[in-house]
N, C-alpha and C. Protein backbone atom coordinates (compact mmCIF):
# COMPACT_ATOMS: atom_id res chain seq x y z
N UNK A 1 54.00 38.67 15.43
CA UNK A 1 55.40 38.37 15.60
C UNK A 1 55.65 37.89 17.02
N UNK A 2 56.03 36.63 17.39
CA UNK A 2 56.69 35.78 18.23
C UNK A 2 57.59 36.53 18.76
N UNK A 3 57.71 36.95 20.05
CA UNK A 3 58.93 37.70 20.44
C UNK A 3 59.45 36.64 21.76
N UNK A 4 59.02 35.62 21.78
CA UNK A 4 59.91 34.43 22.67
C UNK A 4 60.46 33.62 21.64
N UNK A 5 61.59 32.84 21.57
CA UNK A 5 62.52 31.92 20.70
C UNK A 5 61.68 30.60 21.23
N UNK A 6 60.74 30.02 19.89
CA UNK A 6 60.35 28.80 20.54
C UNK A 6 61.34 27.40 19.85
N UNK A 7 61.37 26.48 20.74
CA UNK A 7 62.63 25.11 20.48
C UNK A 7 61.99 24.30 19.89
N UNK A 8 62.47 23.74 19.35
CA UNK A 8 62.27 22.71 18.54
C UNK A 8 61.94 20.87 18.88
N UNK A 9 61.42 20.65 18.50
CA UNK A 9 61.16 18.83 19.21
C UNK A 9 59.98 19.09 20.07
N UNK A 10 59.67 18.37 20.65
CA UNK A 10 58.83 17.67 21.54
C UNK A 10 58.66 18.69 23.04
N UNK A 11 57.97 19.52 23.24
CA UNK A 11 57.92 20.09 24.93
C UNK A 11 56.63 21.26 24.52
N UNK A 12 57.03 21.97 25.78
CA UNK A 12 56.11 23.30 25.41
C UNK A 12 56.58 24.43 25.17
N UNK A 13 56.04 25.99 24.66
CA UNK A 13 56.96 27.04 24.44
C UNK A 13 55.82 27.45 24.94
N UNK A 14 55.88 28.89 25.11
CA UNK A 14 55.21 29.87 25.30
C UNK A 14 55.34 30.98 24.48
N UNK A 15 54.21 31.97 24.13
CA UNK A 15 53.94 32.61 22.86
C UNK A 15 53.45 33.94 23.67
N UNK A 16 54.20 34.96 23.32
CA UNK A 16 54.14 36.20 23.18
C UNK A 16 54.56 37.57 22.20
N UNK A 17 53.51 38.08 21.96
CA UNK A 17 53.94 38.68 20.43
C UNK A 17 52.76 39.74 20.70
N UNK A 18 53.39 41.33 19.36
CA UNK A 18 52.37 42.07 18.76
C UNK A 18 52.10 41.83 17.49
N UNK A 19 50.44 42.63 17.36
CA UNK A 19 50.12 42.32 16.50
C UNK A 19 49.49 43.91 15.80
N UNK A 20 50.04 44.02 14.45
CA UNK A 20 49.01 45.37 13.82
C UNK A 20 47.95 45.25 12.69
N UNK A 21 47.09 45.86 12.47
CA UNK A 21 46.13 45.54 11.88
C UNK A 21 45.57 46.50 10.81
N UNK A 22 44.66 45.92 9.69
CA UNK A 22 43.70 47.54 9.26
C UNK A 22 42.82 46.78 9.30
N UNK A 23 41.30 47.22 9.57
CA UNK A 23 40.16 46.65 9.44
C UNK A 23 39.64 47.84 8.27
N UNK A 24 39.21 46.97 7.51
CA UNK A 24 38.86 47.28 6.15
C UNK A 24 37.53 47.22 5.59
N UNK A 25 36.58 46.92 7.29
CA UNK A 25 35.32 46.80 6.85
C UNK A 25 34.25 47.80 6.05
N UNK A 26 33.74 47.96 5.10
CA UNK A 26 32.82 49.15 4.51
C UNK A 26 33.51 50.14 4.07
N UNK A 27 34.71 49.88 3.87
CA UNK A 27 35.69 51.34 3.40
C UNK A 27 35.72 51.70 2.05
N UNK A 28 35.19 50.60 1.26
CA UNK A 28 35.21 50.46 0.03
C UNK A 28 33.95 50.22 -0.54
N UNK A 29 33.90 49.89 -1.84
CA UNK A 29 32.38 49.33 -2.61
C UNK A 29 32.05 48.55 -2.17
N UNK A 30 30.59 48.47 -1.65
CA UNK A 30 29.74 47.94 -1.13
C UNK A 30 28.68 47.30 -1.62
N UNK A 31 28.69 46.30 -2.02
CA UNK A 31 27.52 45.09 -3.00
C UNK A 31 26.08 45.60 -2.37
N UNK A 32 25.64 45.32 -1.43
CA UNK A 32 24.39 45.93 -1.62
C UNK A 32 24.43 47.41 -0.97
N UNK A 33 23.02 47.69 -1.97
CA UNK A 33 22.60 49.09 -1.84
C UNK A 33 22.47 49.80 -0.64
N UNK A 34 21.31 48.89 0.20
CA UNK A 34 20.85 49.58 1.22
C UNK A 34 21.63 49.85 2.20
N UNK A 35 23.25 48.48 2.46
CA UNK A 35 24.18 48.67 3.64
C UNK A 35 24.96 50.19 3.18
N UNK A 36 25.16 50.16 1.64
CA UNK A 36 26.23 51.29 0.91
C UNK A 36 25.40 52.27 1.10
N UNK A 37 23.93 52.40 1.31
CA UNK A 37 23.13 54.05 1.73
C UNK A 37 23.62 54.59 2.86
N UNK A 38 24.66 53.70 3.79
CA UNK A 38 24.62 53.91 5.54
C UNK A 38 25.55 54.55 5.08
N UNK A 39 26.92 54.40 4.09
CA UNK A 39 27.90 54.99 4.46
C UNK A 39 29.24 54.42 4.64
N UNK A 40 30.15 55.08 4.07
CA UNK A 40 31.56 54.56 4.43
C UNK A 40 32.04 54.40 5.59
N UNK A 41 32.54 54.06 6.32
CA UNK A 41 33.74 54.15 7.29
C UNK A 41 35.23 54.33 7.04
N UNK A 42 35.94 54.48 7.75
CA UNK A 42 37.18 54.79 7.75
C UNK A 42 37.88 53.62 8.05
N UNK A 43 39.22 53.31 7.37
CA UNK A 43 39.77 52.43 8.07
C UNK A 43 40.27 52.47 9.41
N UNK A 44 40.08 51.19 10.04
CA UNK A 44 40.32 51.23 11.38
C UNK A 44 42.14 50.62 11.45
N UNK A 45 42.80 51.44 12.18
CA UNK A 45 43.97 51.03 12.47
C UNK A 45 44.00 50.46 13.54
N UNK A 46 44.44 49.12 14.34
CA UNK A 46 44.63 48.58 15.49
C UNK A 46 45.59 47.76 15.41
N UNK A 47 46.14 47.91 16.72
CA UNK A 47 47.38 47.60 17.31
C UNK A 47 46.94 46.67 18.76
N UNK A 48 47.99 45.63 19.01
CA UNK A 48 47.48 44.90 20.19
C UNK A 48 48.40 43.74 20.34
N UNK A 49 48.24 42.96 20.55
CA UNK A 49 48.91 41.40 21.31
C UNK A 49 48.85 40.51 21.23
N UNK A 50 49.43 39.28 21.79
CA UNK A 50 48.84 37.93 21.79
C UNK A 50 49.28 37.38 22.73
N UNK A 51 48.82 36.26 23.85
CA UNK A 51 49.89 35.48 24.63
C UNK A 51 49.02 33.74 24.46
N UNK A 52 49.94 32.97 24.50
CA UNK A 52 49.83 31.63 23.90
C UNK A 52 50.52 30.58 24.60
N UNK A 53 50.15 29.21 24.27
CA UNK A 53 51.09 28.15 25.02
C UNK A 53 50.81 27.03 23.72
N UNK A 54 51.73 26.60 23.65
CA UNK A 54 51.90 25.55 22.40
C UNK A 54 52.33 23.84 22.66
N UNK A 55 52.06 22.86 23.06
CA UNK A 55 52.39 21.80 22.85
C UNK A 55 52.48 20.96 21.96
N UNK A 56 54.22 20.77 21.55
CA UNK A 56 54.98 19.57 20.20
C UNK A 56 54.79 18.54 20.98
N UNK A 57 53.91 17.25 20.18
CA UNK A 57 54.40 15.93 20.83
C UNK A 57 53.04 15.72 21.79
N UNK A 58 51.52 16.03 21.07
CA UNK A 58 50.21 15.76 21.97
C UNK A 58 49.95 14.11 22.14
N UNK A 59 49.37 14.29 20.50
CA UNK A 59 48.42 12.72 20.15
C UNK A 59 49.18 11.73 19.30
N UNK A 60 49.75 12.88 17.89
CA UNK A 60 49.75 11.27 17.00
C UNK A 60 51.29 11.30 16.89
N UNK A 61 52.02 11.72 17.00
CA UNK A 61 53.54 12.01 17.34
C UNK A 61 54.02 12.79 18.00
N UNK A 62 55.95 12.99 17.48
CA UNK A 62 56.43 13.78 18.13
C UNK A 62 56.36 14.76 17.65
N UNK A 63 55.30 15.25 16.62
CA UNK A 63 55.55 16.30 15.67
C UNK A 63 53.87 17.49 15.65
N UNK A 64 53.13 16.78 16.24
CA UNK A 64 51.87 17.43 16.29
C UNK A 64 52.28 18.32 17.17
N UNK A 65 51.22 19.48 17.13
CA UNK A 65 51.06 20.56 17.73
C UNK A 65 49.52 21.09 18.33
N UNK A 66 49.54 21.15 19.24
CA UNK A 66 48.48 21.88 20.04
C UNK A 66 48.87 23.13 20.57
N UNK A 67 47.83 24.36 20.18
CA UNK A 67 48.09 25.50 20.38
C UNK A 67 46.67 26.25 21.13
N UNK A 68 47.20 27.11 22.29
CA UNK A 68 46.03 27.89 22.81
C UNK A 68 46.07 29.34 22.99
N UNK A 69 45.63 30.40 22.08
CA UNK A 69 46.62 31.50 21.92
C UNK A 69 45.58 32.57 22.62
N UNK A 70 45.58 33.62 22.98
CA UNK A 70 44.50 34.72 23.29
C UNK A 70 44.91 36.35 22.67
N UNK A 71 44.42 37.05 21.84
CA UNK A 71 45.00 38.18 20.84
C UNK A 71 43.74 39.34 21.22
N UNK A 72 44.69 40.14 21.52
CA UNK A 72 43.87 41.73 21.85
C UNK A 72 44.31 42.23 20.84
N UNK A 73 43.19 43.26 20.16
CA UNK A 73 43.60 44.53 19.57
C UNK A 73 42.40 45.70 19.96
N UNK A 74 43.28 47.13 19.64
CA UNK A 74 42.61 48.21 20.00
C UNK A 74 42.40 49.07 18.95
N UNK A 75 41.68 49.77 18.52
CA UNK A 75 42.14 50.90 17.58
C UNK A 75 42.38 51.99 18.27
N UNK A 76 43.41 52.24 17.04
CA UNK A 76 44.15 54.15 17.84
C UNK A 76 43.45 54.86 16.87
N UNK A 77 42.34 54.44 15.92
CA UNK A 77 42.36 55.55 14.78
C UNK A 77 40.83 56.28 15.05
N UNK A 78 40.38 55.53 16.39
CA UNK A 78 39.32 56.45 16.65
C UNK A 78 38.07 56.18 15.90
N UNK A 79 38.07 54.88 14.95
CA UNK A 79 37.19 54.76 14.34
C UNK A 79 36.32 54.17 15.03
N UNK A 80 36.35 53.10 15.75
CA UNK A 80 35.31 51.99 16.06
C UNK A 80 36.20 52.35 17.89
N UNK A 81 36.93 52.86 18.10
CA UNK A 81 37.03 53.50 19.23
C UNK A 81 36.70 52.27 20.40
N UNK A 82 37.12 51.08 20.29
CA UNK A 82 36.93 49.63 20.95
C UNK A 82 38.07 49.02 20.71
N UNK A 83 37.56 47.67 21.06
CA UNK A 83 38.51 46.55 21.22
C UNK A 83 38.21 45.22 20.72
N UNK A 84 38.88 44.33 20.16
CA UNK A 84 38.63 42.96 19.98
C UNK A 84 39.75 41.72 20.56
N UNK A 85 38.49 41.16 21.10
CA UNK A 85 39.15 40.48 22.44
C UNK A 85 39.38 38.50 21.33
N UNK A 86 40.59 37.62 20.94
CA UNK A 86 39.92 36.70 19.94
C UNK A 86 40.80 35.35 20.39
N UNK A 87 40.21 34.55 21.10
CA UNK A 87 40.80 33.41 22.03
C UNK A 87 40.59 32.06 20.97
N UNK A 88 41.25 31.23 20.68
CA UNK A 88 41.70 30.37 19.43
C UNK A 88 42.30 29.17 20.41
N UNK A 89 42.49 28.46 19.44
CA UNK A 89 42.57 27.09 19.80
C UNK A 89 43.03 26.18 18.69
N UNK A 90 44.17 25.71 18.09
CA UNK A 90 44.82 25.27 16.78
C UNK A 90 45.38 23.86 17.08
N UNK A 91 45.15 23.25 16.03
CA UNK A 91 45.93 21.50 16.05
C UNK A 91 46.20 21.49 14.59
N UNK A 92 47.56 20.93 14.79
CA UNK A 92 48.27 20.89 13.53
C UNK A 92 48.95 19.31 13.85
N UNK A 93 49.13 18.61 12.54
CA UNK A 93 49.58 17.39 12.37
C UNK A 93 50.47 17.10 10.78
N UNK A 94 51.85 16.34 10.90
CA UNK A 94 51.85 16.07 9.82
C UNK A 94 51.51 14.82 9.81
N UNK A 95 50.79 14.53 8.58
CA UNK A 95 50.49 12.90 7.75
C UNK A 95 51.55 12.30 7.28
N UNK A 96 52.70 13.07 6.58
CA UNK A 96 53.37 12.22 6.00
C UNK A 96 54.79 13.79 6.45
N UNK A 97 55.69 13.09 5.81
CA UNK A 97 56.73 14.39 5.61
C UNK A 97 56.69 15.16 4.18
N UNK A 98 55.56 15.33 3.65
CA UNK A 98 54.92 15.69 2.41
C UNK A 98 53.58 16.70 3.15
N UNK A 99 52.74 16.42 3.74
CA UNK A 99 51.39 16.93 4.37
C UNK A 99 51.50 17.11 5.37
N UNK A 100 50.94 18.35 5.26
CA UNK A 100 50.43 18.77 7.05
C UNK A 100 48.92 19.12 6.96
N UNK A 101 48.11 18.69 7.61
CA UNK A 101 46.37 19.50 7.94
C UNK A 101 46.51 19.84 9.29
N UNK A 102 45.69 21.00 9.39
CA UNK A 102 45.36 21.30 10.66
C UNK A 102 44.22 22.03 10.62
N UNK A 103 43.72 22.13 11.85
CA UNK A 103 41.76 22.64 12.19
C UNK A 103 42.19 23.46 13.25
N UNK A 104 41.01 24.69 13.60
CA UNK A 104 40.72 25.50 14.34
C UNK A 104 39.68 26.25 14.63
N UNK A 105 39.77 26.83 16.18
CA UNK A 105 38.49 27.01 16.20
C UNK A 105 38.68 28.39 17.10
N UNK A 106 38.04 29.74 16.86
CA UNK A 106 38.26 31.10 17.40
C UNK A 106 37.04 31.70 17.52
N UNK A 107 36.74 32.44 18.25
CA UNK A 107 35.72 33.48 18.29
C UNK A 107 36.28 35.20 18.61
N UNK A 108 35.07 35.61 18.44
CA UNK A 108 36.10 37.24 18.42
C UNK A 108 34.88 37.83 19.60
N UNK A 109 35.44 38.39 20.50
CA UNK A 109 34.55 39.52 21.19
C UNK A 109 34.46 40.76 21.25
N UNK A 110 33.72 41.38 20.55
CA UNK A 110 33.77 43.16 21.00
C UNK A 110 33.33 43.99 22.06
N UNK A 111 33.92 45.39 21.55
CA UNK A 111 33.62 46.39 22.38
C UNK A 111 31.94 47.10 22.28
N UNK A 112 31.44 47.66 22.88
CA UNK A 112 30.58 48.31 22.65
C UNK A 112 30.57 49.22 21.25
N UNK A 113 31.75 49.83 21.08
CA UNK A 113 31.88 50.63 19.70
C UNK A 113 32.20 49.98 19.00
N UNK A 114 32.74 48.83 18.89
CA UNK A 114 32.74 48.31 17.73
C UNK A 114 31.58 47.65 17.31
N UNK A 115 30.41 47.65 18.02
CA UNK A 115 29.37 47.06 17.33
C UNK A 115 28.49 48.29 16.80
N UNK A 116 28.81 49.08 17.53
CA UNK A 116 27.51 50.56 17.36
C UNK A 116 27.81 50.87 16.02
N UNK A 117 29.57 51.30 15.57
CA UNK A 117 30.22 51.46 14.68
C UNK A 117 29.60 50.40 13.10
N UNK A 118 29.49 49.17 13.29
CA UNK A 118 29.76 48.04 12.06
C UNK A 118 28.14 47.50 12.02
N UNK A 119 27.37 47.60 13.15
CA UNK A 119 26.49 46.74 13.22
C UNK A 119 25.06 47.25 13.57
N UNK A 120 25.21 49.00 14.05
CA UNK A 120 23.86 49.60 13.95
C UNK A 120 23.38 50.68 12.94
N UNK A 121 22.08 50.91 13.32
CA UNK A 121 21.36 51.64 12.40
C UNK A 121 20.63 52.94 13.19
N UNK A 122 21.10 54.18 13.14
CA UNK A 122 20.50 55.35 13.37
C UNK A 122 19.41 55.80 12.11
N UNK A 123 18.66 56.61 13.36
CA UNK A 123 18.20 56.80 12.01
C UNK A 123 17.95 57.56 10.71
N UNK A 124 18.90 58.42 11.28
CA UNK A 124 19.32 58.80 9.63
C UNK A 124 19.96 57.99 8.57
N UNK A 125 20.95 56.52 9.18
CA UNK A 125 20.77 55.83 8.47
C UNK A 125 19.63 54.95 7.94
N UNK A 126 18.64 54.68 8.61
CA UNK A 126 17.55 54.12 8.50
C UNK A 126 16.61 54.82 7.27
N UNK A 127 16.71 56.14 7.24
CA UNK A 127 16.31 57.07 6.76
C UNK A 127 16.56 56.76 4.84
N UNK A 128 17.71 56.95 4.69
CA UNK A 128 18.70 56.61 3.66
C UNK A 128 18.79 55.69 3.43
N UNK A 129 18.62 54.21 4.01
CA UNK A 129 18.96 53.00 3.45
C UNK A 129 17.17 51.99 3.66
N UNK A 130 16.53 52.43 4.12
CA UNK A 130 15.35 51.50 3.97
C UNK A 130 15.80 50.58 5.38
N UNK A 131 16.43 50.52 5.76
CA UNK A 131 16.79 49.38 6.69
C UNK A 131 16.32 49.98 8.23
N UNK A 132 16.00 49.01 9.33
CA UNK A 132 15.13 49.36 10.20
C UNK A 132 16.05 49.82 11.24
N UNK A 133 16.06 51.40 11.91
CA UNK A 133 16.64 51.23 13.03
C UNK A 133 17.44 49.93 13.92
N UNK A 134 18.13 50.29 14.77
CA UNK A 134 18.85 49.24 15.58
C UNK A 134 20.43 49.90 16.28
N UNK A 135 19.89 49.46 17.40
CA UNK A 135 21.28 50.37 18.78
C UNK A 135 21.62 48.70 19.15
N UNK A 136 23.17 48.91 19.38
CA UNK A 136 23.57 47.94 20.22
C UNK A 136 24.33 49.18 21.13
N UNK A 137 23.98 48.50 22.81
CA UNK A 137 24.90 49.31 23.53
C UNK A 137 26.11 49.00 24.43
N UNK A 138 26.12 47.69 24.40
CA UNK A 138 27.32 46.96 25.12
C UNK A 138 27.89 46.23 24.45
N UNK A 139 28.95 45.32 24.97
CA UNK A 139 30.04 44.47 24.25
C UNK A 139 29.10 42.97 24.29
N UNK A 140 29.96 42.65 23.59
CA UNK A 140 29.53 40.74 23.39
C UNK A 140 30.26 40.04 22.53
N UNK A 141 29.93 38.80 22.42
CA UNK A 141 30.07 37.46 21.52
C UNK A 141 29.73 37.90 19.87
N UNK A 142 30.76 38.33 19.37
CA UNK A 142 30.22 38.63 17.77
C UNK A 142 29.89 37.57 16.94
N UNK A 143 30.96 36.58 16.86
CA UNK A 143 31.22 35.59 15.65
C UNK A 143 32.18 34.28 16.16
N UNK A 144 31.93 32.95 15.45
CA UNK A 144 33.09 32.20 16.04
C UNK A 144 33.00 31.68 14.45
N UNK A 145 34.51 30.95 14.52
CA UNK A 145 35.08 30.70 13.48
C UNK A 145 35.85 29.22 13.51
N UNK A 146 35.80 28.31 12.02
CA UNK A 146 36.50 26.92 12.01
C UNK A 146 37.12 26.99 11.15
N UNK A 147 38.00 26.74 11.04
CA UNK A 147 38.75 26.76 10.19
C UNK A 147 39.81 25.06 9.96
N UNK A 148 40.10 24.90 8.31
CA UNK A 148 40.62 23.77 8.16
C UNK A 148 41.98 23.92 7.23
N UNK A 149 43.05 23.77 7.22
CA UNK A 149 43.96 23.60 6.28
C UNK A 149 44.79 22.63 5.73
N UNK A 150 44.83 22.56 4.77
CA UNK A 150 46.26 21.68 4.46
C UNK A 150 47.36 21.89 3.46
N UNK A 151 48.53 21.68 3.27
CA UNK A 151 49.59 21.93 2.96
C UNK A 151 50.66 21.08 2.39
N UNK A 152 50.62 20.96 1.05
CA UNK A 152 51.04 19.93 0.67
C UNK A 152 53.11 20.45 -0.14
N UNK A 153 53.88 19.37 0.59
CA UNK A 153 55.25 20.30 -0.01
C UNK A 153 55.35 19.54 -1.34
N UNK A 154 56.04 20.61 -1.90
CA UNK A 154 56.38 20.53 -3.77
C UNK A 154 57.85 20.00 -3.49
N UNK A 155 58.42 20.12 -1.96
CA UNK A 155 60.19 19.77 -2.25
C UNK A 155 60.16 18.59 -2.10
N UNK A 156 59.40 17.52 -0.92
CA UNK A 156 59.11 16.28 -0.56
C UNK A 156 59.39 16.49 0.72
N UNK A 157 59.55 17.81 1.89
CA UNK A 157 60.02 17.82 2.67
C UNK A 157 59.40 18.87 3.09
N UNK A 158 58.42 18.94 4.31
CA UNK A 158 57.40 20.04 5.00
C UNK A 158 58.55 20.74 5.34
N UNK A 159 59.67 21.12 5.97
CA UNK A 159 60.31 21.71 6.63
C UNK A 159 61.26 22.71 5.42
N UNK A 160 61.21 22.42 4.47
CA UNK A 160 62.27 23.63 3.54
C UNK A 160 61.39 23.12 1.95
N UNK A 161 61.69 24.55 1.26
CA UNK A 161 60.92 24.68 -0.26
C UNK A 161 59.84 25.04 0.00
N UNK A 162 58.96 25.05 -1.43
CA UNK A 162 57.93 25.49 -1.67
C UNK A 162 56.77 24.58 -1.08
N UNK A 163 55.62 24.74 -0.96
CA UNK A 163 54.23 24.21 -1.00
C UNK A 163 53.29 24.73 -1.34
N UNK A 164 52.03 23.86 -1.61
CA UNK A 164 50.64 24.29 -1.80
C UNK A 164 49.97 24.08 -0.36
N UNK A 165 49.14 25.15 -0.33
CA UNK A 165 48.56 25.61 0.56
C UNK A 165 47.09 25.30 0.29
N UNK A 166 45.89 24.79 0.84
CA UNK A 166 44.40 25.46 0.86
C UNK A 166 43.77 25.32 2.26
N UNK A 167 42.85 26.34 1.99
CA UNK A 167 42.49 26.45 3.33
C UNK A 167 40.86 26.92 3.07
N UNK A 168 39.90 26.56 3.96
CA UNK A 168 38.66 27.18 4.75
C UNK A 168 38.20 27.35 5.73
N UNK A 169 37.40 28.16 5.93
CA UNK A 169 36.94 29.09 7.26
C UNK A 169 35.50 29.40 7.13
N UNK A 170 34.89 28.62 8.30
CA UNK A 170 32.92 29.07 8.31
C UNK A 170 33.13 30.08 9.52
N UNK A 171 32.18 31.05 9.29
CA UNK A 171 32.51 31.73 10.57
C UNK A 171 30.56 31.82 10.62
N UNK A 172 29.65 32.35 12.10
CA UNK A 172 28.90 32.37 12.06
C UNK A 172 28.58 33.26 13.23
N UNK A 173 28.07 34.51 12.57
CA UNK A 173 27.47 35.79 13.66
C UNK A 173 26.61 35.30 14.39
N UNK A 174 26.76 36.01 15.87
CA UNK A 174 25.94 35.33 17.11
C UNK A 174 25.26 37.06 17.91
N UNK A 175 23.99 35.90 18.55
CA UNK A 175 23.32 36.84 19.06
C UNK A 175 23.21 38.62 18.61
N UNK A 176 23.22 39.38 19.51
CA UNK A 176 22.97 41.15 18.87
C UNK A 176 23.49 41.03 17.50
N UNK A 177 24.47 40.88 17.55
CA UNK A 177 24.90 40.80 15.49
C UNK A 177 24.42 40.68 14.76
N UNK A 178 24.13 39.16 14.87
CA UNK A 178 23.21 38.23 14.22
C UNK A 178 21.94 39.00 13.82
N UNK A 179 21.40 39.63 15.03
CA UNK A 179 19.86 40.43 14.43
C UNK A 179 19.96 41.52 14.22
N UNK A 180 21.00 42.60 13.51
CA UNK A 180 21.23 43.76 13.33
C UNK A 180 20.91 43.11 11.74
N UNK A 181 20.21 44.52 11.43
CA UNK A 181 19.33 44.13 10.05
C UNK A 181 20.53 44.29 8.71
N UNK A 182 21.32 44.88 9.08
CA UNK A 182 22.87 44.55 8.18
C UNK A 182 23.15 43.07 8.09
N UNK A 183 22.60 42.51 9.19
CA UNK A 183 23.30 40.76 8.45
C UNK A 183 21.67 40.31 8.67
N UNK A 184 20.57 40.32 9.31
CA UNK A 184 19.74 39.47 9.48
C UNK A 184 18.67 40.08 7.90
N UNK A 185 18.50 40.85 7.76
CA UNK A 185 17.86 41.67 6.66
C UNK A 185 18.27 41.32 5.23
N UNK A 186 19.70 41.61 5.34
CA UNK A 186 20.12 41.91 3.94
C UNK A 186 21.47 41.22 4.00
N UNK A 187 22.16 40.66 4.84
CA UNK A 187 23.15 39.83 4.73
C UNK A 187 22.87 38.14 4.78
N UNK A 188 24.01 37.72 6.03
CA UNK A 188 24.12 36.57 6.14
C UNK A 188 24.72 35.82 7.26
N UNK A 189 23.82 35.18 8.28
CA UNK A 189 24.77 34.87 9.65
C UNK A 189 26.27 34.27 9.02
N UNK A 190 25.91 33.32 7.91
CA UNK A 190 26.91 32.68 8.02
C UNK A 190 27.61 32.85 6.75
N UNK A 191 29.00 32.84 7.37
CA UNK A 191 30.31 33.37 6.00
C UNK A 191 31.26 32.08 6.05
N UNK A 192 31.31 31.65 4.71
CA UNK A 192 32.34 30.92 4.24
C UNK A 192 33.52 31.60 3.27
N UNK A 193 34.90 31.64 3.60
CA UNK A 193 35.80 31.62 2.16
C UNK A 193 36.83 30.80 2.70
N UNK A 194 37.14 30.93 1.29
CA UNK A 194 38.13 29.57 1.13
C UNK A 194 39.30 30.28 0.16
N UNK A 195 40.59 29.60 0.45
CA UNK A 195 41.73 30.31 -0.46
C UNK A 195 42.85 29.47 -0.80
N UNK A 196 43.97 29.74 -1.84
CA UNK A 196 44.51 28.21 -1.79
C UNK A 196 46.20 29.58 -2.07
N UNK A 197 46.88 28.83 -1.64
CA UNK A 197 48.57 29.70 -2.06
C UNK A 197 49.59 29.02 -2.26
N UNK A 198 50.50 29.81 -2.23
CA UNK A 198 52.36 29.20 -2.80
C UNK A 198 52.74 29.58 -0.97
N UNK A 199 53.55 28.48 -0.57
CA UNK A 199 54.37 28.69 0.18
C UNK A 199 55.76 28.77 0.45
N UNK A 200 56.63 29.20 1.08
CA UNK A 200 57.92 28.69 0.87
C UNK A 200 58.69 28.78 2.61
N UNK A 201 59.12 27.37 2.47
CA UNK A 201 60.13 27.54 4.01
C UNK A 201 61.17 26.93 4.34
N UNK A 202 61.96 28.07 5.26
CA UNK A 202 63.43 27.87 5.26
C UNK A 202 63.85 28.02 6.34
């Protein structure tokens, strides 16, 4: 949530807002065996921020948007007992007054606990799941992410009514992550999904 009033037309705004969260990683059924031998986690509750700068009116009109945002969150729930640090970078354009696409590009950084938490192996888990030991003990570069959308309006008019929405996102685990035997073993550096929706705006 935007807690500065940004204007309309052509200039710059500035972006400041909170943000709340659940991280929902492993809390639930777990497709493979050996990660589901380690164990549930708890959901993580986090709470945190954002501050941003936005320019209407870059490249192809007065209507594009360039965005550079930076978003903290923390957990209070004691689970992963860290932080995620996630600096982004967004361009949005309309094509017509019917379409809008836009691309992006983010990475996320963690805390030390949040990797020990999601991404290692003690070994009593090791024990239980077949999977090989593994400590991470500091923070780093987890994952970066691209993302593409577009948005097509059902009224004939991007700015009010309904639209169709689709969108995708590659994201790709880096370094310590990357070789924690949860994704290098038995997962996958690299994650794609894709999703498509109803919009409506007024």
């Amino acid at each position: 949530m935007n807690l500065i009033p940004s204007r309309s037309g052509p200039g710059t705004n500035v972006e400041l807002g909170v943000i709340g969260a659940a991280r929902l990683d492993r809390t639930s059924k777990v497709d493979n065996v050996q990660v589901r031998a380690l164990g549930k986690i708890d959901t993580a509750w986090e709470a945190g921020g954002y501050v941003g700068i936005s320019r209407t009116g870059v490249i192809t009109s007065d209507y594009d948007t360039l965005t550079v945002r930076v978003a903290y969150v923390h957990d209070l729930s004691d689970v992963h007992d860290s932080y995620v640090v996630t600096p982004q970078v967004n361009y949005a354009t309309p094509l017509s007054t019917r379409t809008l696409v836009s691309v992006g590009a983010s990475a996320d950084y963690v805390g030390k606990g949040y990797g020990r938490t999601y991404f290692a192996v003690t070994p009593a888990g090791s024990l239980a799941s077949g999977l090989r030991t593994y400590s991470i003990n500091d923070s780093g570069w987890k994952r970066y992410n691209l993302s593409a959308f577009v948005l097509q309006s059902l009224s004939g008019d991007l700015r009010r009514g309904f639209g169709l929405g689709a969108g995708v996102l590659y994201g790709r685990m880096l370094g310590k992550y990357k070789r924690s035997p949860i994704v290098s073993d038995v997962g996958d550096a690299d994650q794609l999904a894709a999703a498509v929706g109803l919009t409506y705006t007024f």
